[in-house]
N, C-alpha and C. Protein backbone atom coordinates (compact mmCIF):
# COMPACT_ATOMS: atom_id res chain seq x y z
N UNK A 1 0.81 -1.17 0.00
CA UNK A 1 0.00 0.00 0.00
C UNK A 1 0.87 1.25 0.00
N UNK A 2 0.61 2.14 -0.62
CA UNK A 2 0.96 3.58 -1.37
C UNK A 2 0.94 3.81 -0.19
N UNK A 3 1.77 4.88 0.70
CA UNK A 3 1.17 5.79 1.49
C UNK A 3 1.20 7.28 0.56
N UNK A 4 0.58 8.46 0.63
CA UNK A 4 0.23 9.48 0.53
C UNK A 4 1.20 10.42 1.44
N UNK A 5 1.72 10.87 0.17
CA UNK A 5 3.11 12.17 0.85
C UNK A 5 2.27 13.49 0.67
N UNK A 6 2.57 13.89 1.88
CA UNK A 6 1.82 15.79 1.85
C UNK A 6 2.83 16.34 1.97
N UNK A 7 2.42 17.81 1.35
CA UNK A 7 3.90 18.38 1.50
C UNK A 7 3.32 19.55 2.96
N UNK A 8 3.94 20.17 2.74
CA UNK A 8 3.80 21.13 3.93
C UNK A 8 2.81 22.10 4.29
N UNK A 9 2.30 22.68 3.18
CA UNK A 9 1.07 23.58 2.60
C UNK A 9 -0.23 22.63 3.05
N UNK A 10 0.05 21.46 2.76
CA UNK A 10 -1.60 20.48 3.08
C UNK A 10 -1.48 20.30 4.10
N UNK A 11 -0.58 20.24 5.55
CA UNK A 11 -0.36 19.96 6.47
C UNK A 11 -0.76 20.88 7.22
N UNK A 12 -0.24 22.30 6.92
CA UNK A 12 -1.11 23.48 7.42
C UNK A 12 -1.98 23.78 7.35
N UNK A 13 -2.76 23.18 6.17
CA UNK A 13 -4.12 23.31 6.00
C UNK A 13 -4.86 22.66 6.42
N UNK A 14 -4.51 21.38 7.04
CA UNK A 14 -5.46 20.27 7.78
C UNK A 14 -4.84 21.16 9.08
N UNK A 15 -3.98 21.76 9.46
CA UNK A 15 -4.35 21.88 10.98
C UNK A 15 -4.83 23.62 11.06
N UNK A 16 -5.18 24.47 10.29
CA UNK A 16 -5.52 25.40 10.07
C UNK A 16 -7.25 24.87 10.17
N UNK A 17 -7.69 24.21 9.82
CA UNK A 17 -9.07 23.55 9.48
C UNK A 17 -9.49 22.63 11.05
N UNK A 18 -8.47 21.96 11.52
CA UNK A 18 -8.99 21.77 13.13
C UNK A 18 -8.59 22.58 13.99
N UNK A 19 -7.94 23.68 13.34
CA UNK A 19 -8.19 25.31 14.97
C UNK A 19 -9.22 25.78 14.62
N UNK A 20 -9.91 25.80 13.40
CA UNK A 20 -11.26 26.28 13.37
C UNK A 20 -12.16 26.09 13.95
N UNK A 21 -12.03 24.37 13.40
CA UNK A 21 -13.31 23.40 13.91
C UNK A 21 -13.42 24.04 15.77
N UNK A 22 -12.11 23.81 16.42
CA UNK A 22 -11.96 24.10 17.75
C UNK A 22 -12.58 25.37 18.41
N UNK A 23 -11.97 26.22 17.36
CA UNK A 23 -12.53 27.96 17.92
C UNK A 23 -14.27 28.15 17.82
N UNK A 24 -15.15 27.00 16.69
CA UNK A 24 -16.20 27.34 16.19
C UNK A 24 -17.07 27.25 17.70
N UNK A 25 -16.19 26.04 18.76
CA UNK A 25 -17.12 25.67 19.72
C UNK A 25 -17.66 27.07 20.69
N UNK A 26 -18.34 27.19 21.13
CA UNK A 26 -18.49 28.13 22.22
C UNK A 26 -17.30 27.77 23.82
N UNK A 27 -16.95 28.86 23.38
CA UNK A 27 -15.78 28.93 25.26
C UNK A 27 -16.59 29.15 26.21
N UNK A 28 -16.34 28.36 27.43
CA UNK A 28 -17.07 28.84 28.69
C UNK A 28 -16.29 29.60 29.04
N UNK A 29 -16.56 30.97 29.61
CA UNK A 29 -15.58 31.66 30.40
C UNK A 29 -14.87 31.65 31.68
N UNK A 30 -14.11 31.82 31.49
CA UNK A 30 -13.11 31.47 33.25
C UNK A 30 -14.02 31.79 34.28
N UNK A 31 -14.30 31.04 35.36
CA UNK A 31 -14.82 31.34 36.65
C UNK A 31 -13.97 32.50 37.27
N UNK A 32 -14.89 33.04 37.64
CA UNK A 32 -14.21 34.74 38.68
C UNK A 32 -13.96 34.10 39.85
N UNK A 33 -13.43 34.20 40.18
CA UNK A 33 -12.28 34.19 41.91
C UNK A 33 -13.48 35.34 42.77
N UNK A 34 -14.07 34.11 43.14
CA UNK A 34 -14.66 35.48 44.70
C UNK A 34 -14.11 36.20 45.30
N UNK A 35 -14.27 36.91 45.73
CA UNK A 35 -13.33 38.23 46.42
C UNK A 35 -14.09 37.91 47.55
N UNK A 36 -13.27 37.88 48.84
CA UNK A 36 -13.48 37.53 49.99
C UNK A 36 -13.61 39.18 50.63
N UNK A 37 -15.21 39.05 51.59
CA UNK A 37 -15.65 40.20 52.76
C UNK A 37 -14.96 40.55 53.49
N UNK A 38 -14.64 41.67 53.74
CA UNK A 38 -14.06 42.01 55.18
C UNK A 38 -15.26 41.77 56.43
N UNK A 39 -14.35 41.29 57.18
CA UNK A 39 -15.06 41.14 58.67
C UNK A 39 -15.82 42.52 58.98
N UNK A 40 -16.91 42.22 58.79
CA UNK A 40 -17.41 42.99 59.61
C UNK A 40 -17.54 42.95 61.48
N UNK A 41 -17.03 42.42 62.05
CA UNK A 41 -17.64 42.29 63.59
C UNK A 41 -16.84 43.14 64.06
N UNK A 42 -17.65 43.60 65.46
CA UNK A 42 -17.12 44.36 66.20
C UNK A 42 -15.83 44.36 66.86
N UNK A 43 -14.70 45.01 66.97
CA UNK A 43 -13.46 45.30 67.49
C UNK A 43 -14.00 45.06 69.06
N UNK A 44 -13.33 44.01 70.13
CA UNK A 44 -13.71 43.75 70.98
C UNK A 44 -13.79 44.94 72.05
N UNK A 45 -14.36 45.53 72.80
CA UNK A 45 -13.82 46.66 73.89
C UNK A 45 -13.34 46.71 75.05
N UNK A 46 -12.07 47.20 75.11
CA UNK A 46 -11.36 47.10 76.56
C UNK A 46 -12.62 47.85 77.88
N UNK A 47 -12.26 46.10 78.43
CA UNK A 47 -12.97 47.01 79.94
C UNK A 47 -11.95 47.75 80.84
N UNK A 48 -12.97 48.65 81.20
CA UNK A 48 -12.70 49.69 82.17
C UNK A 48 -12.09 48.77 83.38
N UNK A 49 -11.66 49.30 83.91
CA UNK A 49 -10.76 48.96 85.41
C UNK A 49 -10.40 50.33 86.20
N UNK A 50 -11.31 49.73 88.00
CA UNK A 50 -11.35 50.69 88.78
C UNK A 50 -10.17 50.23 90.00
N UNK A 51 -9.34 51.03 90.32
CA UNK A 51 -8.11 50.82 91.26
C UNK A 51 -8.91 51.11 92.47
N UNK A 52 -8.51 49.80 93.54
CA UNK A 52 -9.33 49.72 95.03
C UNK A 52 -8.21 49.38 95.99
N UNK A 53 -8.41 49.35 97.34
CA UNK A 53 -7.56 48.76 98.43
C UNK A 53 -8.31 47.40 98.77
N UNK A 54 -7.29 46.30 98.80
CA UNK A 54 -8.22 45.40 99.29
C UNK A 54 -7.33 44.75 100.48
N UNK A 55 -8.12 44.23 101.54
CA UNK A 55 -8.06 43.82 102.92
C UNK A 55 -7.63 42.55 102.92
N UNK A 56 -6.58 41.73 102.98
CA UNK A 56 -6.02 40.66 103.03
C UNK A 56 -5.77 39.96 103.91
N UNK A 57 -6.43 38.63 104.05
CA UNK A 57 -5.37 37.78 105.16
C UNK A 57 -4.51 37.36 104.84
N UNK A 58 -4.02 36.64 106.07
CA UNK A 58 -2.57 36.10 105.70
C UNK A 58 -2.37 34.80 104.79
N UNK A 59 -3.97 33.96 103.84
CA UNK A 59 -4.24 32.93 103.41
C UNK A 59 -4.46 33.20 102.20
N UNK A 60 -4.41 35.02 102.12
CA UNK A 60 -4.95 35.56 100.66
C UNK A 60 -6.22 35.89 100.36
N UNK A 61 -7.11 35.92 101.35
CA UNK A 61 -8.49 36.00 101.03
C UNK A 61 -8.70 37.46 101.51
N UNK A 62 -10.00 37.86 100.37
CA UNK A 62 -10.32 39.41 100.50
C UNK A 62 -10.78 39.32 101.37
N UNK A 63 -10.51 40.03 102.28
CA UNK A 63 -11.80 40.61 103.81
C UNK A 63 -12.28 41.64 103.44
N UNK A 64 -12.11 42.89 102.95
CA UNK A 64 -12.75 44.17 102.74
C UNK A 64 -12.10 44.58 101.63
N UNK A 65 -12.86 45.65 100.82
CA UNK A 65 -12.74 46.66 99.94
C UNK A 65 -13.27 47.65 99.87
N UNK A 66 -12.02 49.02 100.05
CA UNK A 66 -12.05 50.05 99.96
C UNK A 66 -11.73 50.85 98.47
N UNK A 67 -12.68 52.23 98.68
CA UNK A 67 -12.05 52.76 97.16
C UNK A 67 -10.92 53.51 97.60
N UNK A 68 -10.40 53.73 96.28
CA UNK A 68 -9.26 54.39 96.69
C UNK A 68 -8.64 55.65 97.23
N UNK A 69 -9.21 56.51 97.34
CA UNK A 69 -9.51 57.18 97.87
C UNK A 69 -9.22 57.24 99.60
N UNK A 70 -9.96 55.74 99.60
CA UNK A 70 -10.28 55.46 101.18
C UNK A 70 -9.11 54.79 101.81
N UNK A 71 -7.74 54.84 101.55
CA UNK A 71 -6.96 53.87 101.82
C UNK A 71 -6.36 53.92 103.49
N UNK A 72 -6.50 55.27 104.04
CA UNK A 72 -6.18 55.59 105.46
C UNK A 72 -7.55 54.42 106.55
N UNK A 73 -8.68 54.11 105.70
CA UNK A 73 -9.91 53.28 106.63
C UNK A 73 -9.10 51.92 106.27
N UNK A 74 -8.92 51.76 104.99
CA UNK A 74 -8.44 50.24 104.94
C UNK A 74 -7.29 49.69 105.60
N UNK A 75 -6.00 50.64 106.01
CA UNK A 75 -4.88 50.23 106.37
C UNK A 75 -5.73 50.35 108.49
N UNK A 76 -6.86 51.13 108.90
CA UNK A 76 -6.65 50.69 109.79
C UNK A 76 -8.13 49.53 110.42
N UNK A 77 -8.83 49.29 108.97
CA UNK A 77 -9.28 47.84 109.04
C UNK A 77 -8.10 46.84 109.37
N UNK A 78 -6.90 46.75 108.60
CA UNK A 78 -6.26 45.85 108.78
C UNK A 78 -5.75 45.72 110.21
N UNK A 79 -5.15 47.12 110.17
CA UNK A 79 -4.98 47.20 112.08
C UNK A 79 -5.74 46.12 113.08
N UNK A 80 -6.75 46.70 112.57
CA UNK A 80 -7.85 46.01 113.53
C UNK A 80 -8.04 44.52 113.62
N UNK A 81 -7.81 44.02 112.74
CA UNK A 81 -7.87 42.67 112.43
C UNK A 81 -6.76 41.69 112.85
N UNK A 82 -5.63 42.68 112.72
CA UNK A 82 -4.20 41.80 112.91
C UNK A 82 -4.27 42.23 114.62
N UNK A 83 -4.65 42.76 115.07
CA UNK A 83 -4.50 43.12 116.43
C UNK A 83 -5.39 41.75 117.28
N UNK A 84 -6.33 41.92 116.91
CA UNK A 84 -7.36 41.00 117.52
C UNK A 84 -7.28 39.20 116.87
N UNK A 85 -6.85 39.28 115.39
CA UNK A 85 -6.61 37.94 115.50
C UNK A 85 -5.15 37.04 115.46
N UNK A 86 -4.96 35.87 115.34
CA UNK A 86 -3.68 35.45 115.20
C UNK A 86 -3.01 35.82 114.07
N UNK A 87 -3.57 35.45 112.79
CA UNK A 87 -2.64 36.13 111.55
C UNK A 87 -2.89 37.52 111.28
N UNK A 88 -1.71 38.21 110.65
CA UNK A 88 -1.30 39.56 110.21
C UNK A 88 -2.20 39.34 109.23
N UNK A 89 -3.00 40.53 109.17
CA UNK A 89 -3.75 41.62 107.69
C UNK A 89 -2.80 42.20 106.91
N UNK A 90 -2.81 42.48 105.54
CA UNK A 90 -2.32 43.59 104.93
C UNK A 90 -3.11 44.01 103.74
N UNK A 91 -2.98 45.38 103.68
CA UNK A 91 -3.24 46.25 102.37
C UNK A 91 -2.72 46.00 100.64
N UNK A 92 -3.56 46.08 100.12
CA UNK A 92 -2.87 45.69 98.31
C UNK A 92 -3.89 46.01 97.78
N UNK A 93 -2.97 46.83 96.39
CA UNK A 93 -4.21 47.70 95.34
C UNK A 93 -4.92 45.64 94.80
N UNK A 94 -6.10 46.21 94.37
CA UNK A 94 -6.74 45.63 93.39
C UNK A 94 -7.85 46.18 92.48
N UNK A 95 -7.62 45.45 91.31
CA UNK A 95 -8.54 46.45 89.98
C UNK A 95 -8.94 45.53 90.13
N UNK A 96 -10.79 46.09 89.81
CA UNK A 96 -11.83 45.78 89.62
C UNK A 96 -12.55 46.34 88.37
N UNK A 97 -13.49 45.45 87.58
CA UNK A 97 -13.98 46.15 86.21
C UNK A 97 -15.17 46.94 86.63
N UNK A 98 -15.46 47.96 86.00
CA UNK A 98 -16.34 48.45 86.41
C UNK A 98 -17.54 48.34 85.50
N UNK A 99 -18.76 48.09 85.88
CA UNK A 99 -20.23 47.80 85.16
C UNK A 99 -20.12 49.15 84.47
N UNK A 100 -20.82 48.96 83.19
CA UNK A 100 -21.03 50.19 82.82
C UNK A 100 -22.41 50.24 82.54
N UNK A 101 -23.49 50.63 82.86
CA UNK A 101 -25.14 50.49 82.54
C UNK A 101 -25.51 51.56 81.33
């Protein structure tokens, strides 16, 4: 069997004739890339904090709280306490948050 010699011109022309066929189809177009939302939510808010005296035993537990202001009543709450019981009282700031209504 013969084979059939093309020269170069028919070669371009058979593949000139299947980029056609190809282009004739309809293209789907590229999918768009969603663009991602900014967050909307709220920026969290720092709570407030109120500076107090607080009344300590010697185990760590609050006995009283004074504002600050008041720190001459709290140092002689503690007085009072370390006088009359076996363990020493002492004075130390503590922040507290404050409600806001």
């Amino acid at each position: 069997m013969a084979r059939k010699v093309m020269n170069r011109k028919e070669l371009r022309a058979e593949a000139d004739a299947a980029e056609k066929l190809e282009t004739a189809k309809p293209k789907k177009a590229p999918a768009k890339k969603a663009t991602k939302r900014k967050s909307r939510a709220k920026e969290p808010v720092q709570e407030r904090m109120k500076l107090m005296w607080g009344v300590f035993s010697q185990s760590l537990k609050r006995v009283a709280v004074y504002d600050f202001e008041n720190k001459k009543e709290a140092l002689k709450k503690a007085e009072e306490l370390s006088s009359s019981g076996k363990s020493p009282h002492f004075v130390q700031k503590v922040k507290e948050a404050v409600e806001e209504a």
